[in-house]
C-alpha atoms as a PDB file:
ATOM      1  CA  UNK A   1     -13.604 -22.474  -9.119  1.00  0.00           C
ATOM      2  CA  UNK A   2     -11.408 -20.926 -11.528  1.00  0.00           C
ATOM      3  CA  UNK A   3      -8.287 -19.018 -12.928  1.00  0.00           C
ATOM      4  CA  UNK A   4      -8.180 -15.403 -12.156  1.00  0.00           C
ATOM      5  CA  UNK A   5      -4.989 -13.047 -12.279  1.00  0.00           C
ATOM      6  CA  UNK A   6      -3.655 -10.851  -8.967  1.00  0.00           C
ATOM      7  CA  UNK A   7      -0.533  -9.000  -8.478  1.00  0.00           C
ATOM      8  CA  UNK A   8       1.166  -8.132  -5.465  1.00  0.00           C
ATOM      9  CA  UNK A   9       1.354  -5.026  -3.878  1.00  0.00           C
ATOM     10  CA  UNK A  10       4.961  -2.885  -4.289  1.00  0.00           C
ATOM     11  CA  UNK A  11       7.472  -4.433  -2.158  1.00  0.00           C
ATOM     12  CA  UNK A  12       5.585  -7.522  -1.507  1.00  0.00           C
ATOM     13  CA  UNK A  13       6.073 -10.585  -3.443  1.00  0.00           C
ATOM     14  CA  UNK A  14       5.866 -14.786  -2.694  1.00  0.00           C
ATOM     15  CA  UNK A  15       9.622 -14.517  -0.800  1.00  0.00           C
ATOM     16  CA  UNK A  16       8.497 -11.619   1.826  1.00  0.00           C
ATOM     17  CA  UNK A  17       4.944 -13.174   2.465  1.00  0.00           C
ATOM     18  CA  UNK A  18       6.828 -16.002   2.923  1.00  0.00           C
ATOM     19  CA  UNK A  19       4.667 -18.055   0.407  1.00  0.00           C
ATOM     20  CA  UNK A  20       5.780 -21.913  -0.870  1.00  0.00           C
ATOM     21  CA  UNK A  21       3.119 -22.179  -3.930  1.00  0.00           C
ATOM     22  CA  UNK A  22       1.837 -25.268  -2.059  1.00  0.00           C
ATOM     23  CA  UNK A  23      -1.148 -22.999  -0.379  1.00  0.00           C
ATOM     24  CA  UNK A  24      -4.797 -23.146  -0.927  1.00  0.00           C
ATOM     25  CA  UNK A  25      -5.776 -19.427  -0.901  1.00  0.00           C
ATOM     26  CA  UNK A  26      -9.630 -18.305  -0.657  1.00  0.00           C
ATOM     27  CA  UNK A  27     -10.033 -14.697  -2.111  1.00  0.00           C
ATOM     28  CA  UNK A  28     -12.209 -12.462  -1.107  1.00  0.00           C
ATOM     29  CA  UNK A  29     -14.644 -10.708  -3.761  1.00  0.00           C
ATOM     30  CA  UNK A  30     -17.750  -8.885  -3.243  1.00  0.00           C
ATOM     31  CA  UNK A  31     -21.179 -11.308  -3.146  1.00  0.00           C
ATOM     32  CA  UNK A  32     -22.394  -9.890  -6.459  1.00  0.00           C
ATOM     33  CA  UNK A  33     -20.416  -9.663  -9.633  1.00  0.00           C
ATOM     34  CA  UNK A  34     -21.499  -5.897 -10.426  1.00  0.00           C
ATOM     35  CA  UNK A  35     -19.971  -4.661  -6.985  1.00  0.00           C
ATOM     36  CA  UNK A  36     -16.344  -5.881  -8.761  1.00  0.00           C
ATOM     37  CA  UNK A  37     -14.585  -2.685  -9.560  1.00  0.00           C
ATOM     38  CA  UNK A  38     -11.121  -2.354 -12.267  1.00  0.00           C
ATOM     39  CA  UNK A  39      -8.192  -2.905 -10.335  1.00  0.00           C
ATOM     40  CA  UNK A  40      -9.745  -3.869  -7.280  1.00  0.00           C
ATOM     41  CA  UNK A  41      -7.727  -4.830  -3.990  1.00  0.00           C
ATOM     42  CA  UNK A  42      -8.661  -8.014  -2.431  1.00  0.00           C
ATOM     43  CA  UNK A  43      -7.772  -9.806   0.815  1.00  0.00           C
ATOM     44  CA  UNK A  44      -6.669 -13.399  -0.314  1.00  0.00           C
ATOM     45  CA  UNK A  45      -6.191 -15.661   3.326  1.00  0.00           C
ATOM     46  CA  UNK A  46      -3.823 -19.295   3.148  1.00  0.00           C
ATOM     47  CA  UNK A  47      -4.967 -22.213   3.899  1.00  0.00           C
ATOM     48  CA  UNK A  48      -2.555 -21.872   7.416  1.00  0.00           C
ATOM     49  CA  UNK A  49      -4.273 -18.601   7.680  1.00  0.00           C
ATOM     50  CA  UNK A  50      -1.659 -16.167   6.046  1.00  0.00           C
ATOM     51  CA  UNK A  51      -3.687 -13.180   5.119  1.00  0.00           C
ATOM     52  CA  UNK A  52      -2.676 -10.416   2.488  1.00  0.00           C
ATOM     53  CA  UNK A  53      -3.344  -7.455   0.034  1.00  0.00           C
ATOM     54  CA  UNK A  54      -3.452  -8.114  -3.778  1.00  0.00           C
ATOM     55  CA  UNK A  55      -4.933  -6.204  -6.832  1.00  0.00           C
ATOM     56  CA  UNK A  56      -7.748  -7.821  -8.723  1.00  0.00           C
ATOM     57  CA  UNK A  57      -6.649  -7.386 -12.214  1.00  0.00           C
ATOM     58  CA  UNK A  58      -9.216  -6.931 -14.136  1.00  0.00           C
ATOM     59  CA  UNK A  59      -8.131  -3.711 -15.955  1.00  0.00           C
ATOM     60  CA  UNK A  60     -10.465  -2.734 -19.002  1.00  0.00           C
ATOM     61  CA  UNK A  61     -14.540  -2.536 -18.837  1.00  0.00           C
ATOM     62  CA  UNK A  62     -14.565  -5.798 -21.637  1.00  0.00           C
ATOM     63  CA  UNK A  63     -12.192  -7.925 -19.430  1.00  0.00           C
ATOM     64  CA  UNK A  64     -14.651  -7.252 -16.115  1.00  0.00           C
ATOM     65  CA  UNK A  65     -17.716  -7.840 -18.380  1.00  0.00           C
ATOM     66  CA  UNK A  66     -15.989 -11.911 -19.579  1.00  0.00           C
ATOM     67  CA  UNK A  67     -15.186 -11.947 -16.014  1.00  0.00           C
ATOM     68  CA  UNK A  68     -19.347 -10.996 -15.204  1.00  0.00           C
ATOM     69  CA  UNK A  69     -20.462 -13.622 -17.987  1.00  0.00           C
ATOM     70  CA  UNK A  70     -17.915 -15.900 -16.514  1.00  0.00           C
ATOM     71  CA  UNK A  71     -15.640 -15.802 -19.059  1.00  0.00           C
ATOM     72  CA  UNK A  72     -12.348 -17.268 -18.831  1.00  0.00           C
ATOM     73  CA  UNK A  73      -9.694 -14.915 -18.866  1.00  0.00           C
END
């Protein structure tokens, strides 16, 4: 478990996808760390099953290798 940064995709944001900040999201990543890729997009599905589109935000090469040592970021 841990802390990692996502941003929504234009025109979306926690009023449209009708979030509360009371879900338990699971995020989708690939199974091994080196299939990660800068700026990713990733599928994160709510605990009552809301499903949606965010950007992995790992921007620069040194942020994705703390993130591949798990670092915190």
């Amino acid at each position: 478990m841990g802390i990692i940064s996502l941003s929504f995709k234009p025109g979306e944001d926690p009023e449209t996808l009708e979030l509360t900040g009371h879900e338990c999201s699971m995020i989708d990543l690939p199974t091994k760390i080196n299939e990660i890729r800068l700026a990713e997009d990733v599928t994160v599905t709510t605990d009552d099953g809301k499903s949606y589109t965010c950007t992995f935000r790992l921007d620069t090469e040194v942020e994705l290798a703390y993130f591949d040592q798990s670092g915190i970021m």
